[in-house]
N, C-alpha and C. Protein backbone atom coordinates (compact mmCIF):
# COMPACT_ATOMS: atom_id res chain seq x y z
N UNK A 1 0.84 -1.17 0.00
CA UNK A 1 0.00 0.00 0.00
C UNK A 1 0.89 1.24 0.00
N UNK A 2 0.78 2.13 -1.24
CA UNK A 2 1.50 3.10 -0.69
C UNK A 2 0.71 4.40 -0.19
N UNK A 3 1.58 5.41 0.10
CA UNK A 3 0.92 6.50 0.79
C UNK A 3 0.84 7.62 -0.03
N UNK A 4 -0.49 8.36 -0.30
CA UNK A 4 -0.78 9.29 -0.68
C UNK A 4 -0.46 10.68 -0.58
N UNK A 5 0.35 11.26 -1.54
CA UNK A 5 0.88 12.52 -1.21
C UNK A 5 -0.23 13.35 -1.57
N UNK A 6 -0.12 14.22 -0.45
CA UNK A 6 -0.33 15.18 0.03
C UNK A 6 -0.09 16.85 -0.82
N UNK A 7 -0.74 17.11 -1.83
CA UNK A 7 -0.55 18.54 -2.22
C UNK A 7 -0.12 19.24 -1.43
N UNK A 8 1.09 20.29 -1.34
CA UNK A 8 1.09 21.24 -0.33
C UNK A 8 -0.26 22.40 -0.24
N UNK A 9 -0.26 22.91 0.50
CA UNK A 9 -1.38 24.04 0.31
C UNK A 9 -0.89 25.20 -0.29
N UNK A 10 -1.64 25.68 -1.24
CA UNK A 10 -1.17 26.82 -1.96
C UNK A 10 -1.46 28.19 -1.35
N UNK A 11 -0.45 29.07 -1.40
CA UNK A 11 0.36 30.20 -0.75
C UNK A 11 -0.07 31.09 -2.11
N UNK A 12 -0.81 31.08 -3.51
CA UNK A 12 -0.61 32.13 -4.91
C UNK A 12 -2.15 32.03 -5.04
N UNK A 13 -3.16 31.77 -4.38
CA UNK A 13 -4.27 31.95 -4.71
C UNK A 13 -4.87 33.73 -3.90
N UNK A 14 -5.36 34.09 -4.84
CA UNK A 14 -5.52 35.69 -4.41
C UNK A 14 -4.84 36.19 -4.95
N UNK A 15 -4.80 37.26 -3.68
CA UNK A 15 -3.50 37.93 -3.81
C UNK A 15 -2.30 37.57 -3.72
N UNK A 16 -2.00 36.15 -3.45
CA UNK A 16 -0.68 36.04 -3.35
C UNK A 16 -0.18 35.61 -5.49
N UNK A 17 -1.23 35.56 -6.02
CA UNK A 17 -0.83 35.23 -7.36
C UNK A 17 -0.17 36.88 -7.56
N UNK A 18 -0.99 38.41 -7.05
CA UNK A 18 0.11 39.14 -7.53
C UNK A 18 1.44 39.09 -6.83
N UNK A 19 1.33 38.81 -5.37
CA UNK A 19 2.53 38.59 -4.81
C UNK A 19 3.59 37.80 -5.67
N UNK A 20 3.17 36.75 -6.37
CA UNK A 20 4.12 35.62 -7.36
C UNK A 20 4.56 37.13 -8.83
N UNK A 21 3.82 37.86 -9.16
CA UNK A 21 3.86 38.07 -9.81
C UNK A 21 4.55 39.80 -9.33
N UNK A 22 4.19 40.29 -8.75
CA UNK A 22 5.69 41.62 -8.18
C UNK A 22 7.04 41.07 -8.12
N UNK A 23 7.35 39.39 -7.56
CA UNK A 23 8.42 39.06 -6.92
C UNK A 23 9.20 38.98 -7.97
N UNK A 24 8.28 38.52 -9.29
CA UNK A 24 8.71 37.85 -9.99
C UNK A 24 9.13 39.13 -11.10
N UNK A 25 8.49 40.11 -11.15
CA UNK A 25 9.05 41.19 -11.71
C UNK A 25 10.64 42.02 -10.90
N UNK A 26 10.55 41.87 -9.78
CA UNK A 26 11.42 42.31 -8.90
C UNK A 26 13.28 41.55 -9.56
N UNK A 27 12.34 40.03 -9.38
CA UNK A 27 13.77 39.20 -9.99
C UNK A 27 14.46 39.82 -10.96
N UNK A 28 13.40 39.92 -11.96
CA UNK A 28 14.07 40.38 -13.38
C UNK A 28 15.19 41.45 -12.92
N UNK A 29 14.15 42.92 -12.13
CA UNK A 29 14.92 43.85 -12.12
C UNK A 29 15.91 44.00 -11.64
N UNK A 30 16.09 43.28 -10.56
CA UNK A 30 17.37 43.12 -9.37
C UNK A 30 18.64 42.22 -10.41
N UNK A 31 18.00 41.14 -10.79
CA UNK A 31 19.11 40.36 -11.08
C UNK A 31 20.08 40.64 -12.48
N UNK A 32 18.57 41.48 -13.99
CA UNK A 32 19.36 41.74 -14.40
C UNK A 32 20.13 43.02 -14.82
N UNK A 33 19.77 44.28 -14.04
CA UNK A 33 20.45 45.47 -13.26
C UNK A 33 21.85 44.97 -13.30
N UNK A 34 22.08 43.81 -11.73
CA UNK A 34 22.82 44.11 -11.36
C UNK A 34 23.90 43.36 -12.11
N UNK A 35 23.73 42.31 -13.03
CA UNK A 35 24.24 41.60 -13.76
C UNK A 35 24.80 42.22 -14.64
N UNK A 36 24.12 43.39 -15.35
CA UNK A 36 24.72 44.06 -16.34
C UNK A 36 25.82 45.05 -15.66
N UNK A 37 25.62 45.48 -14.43
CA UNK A 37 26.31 46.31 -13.91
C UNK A 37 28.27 45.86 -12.89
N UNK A 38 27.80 44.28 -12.86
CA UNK A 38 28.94 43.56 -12.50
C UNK A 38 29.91 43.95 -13.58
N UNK A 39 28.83 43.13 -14.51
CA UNK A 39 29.57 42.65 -16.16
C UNK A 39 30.51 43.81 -16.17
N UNK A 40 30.13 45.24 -16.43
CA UNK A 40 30.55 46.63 -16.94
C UNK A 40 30.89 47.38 -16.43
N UNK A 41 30.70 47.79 -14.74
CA UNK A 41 31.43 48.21 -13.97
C UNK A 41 31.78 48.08 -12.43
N UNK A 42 31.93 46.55 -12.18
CA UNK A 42 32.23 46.16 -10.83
C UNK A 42 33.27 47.41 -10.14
N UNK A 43 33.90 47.83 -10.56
CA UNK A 43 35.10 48.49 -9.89
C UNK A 43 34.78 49.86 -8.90
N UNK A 44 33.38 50.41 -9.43
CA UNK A 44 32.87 51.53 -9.14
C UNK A 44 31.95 51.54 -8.39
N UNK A 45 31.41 50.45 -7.86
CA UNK A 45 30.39 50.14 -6.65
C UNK A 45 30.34 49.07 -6.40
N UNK A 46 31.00 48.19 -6.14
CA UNK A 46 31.15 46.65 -5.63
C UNK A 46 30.08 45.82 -4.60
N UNK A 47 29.83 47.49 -4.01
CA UNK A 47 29.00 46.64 -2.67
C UNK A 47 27.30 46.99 -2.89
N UNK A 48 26.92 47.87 -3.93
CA UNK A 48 25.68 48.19 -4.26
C UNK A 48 25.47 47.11 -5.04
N UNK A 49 26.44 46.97 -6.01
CA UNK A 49 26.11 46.00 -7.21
C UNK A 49 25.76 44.74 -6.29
N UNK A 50 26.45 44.21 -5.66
CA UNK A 50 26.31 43.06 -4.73
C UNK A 50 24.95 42.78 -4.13
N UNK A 51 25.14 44.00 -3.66
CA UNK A 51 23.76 44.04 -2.68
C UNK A 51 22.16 43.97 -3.46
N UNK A 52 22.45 44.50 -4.69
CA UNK A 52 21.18 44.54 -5.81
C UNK A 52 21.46 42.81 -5.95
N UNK A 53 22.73 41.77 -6.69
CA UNK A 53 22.36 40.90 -6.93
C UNK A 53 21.98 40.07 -5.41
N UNK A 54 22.41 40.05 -4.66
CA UNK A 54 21.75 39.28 -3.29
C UNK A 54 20.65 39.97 -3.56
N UNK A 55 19.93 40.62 -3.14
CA UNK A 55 18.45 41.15 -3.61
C UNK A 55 17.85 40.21 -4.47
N UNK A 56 18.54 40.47 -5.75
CA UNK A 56 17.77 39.35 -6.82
C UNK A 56 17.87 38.50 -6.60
N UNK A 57 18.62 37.47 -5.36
CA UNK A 57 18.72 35.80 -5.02
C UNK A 57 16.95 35.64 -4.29
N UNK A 58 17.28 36.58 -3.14
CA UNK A 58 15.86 36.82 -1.95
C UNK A 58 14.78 36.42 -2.67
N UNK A 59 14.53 37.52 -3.93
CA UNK A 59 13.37 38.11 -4.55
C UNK A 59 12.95 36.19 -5.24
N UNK A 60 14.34 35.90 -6.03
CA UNK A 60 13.76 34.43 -6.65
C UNK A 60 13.04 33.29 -5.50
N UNK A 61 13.99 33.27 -4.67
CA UNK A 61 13.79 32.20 -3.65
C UNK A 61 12.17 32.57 -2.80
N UNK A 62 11.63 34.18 -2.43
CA UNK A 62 10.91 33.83 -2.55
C UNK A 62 9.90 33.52 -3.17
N UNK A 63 10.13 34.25 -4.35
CA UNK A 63 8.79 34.02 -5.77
C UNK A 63 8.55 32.18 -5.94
N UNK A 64 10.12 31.61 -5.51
CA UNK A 64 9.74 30.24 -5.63
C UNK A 64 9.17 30.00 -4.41
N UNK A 65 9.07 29.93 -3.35
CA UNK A 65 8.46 29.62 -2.09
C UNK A 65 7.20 30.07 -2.61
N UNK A 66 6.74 30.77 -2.39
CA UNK A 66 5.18 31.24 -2.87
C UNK A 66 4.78 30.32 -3.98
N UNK A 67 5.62 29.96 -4.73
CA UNK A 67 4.61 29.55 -5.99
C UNK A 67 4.69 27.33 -5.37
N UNK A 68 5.74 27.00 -4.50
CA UNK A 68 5.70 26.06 -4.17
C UNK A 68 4.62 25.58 -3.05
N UNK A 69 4.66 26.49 -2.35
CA UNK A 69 3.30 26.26 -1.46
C UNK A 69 3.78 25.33 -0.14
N UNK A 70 2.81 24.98 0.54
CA UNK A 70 2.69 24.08 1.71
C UNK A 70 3.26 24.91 3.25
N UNK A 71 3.34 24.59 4.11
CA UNK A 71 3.54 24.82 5.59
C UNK A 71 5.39 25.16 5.63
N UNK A 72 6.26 24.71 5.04
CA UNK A 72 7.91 24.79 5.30
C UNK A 72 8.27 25.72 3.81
N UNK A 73 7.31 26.15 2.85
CA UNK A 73 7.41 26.81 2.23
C UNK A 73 7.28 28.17 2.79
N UNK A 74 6.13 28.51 3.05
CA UNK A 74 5.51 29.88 3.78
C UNK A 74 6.24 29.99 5.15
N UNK A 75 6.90 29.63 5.52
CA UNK A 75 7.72 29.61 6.45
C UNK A 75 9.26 30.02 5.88
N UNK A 76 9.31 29.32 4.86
CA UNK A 76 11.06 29.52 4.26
C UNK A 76 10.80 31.12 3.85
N UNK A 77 9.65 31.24 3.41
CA UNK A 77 8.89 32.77 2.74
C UNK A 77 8.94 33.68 3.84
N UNK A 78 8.41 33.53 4.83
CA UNK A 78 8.07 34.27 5.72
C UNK A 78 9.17 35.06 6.75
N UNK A 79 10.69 34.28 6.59
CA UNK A 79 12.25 34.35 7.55
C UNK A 79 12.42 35.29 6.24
N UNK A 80 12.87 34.73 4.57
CA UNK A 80 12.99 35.47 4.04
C UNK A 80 12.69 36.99 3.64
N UNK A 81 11.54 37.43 3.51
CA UNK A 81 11.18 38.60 3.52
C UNK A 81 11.38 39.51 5.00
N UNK A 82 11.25 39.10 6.08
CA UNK A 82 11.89 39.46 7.02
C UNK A 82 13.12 39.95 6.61
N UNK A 83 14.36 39.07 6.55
CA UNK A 83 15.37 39.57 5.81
C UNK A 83 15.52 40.43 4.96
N UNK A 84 14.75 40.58 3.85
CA UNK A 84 14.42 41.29 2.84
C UNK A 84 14.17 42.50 3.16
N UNK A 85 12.67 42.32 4.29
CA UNK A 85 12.58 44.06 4.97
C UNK A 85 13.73 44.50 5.51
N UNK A 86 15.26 43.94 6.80
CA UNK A 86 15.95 44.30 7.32
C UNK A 86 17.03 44.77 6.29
N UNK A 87 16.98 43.81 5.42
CA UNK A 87 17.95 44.40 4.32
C UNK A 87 17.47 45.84 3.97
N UNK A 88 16.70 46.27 3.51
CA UNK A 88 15.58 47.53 2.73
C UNK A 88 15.87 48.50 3.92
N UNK A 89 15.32 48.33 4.76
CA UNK A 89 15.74 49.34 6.08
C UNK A 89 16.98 49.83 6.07
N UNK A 90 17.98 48.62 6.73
CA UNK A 90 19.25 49.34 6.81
C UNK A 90 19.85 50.09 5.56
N UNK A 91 19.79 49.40 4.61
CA UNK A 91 20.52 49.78 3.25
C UNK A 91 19.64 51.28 2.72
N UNK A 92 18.35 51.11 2.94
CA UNK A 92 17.87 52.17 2.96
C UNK A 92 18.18 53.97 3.42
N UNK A 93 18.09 53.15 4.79
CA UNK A 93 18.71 54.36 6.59
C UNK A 93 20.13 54.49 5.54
N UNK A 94 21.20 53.47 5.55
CA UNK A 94 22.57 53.71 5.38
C UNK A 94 22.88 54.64 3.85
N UNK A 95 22.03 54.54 3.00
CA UNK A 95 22.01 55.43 1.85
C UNK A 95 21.76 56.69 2.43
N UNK A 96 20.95 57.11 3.07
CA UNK A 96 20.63 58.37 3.48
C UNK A 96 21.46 59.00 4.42
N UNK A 97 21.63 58.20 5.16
CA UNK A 97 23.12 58.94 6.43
C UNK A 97 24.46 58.98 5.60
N UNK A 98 24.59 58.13 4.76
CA UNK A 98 26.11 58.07 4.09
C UNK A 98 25.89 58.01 2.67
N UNK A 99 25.46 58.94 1.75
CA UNK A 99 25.40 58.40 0.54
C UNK A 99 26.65 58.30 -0.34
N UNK A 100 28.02 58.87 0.06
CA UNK A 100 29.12 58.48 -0.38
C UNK A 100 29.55 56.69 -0.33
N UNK A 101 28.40 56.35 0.21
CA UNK A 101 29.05 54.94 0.53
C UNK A 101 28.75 54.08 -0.71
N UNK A 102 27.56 54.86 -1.22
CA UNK A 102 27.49 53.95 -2.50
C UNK A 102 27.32 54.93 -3.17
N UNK A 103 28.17 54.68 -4.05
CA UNK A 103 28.57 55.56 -5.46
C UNK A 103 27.75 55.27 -6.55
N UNK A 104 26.43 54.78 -6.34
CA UNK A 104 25.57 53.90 -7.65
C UNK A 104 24.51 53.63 -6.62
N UNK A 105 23.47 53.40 -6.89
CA UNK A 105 22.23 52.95 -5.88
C UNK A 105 22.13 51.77 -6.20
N UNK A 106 21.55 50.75 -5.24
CA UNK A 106 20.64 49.63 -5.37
C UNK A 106 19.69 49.51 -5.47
N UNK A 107 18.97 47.74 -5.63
CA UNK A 107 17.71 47.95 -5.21
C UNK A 107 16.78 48.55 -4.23
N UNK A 108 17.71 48.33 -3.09
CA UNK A 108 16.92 48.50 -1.82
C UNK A 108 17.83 50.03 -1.34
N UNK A 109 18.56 50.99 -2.18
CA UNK A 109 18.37 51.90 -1.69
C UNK A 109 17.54 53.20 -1.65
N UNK A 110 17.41 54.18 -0.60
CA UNK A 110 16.57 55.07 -0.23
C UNK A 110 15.33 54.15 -0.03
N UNK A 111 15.36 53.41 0.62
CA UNK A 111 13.99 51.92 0.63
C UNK A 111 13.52 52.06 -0.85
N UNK A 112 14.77 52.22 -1.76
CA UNK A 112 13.60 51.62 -2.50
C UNK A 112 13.14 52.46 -3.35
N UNK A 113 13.64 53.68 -3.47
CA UNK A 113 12.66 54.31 -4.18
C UNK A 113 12.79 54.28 -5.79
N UNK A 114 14.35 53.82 -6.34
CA UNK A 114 14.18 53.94 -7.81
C UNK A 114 12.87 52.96 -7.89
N UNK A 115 12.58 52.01 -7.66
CA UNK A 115 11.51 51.27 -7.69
C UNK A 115 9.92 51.07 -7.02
N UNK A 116 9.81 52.73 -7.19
CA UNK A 116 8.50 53.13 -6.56
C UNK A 116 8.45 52.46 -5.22
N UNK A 117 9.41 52.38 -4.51
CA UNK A 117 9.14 52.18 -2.85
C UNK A 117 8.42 50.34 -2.72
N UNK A 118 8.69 49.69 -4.19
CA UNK A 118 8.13 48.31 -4.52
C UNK A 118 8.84 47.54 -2.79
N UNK A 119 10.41 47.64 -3.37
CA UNK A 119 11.22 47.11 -2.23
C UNK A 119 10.92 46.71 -0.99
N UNK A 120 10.07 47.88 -0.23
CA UNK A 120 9.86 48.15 1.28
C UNK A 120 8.83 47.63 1.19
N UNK A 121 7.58 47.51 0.69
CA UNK A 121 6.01 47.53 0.56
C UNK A 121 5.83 46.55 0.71
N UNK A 122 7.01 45.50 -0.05
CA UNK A 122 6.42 43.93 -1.09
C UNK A 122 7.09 42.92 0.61
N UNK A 123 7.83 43.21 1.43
CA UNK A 123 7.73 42.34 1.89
C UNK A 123 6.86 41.99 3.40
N UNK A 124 6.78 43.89 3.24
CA UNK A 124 5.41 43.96 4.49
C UNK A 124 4.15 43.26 3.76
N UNK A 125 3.81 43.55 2.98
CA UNK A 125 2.53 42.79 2.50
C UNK A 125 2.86 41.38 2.14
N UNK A 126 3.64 40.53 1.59
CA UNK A 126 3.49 39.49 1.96
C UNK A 126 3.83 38.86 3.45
N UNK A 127 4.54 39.64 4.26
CA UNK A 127 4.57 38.54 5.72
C UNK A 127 3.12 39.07 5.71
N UNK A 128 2.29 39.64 5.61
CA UNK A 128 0.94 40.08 5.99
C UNK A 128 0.31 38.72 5.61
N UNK A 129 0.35 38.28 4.12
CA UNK A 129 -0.32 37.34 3.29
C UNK A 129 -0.09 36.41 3.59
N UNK A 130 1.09 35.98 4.36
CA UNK A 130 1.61 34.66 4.68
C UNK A 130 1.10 34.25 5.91
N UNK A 131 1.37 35.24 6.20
CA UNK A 131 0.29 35.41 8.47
C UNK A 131 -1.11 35.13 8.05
N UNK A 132 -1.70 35.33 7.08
CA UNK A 132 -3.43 35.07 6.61
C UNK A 132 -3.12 33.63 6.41
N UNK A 133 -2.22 33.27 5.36
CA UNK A 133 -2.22 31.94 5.21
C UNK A 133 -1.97 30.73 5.98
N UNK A 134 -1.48 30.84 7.08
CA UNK A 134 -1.26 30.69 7.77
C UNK A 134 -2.21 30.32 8.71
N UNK A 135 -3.17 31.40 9.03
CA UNK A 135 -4.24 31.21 9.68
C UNK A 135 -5.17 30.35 9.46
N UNK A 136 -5.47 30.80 7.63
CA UNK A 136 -6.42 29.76 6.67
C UNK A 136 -6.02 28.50 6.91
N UNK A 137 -5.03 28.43 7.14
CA UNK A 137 -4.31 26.50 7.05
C UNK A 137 -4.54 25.92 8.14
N UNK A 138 -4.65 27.09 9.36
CA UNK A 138 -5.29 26.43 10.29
C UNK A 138 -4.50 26.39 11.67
N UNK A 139 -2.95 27.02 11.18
CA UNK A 139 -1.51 26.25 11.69
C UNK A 139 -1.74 27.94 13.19
């Protein structure tokens, strides 16, 4: 007899399908920004460029968590964007107290704003969506 798997529970119904779908725009922008910007001029901001592609790692991992679903997903989702907000904050705060420090902006600097303030917004509203889901599941 074997045992019946179990669908995870899905985390992209609603609103979390735009959530799949900001993150997933986010990827693009973060990863290939900063990709082009390694490629062409690592020498002149090393640690923005960096910090945009770690950005674009976050942004994938969680667009994949969300779109994978179940209880250790929304959880892997939920530490992440945490991160994501602490990242956005500090890098944010630290652009503004020191903007000599980065000679080039990131994603997540001034929280965010080359990117309409997406940065800061997207991961308060999904721990929001994930805390609903959460609830819905029952957990």
């Amino acid at each position: 007899m074997t045992a019946v798997e179990e669908k995870p529970a899905r985390l992209i119904s609603g609103p979390g399908m735009l959530l799949v779908w900001l993150y997933g725009v986010m990827v693009v922008g973060a990863v290939s920004r900063s990709a082009v910007q390694i490629a062409t001029d690592f020498d002149r901001a090393p640690l923005a460029y960096s910090l945009s592609a770690l950005a674009g790692l976050v942004y994938g991992f969680i667009t994949y968590s969300l779109v994978r679903g179940g209880e250790t997903a929304r959880r892997a989702a939920f530490v992440c964007c945490g991160a994501e907000l602490l990242g956005v904050l500090t890098v944010g705060t630290w652009t503004l107290a020191d903007p000599s420090a980065f000679p080039d902006a990131t994603v997540w600097s001034d929280y965010g704003m080359g990117y309409l303030f997406i940065p800061v917004l997207l991961p308060l509203s999904a721990m929001y969506w994930l805390r609903k889901a959460r609830s819905r599941q029952g957990g």
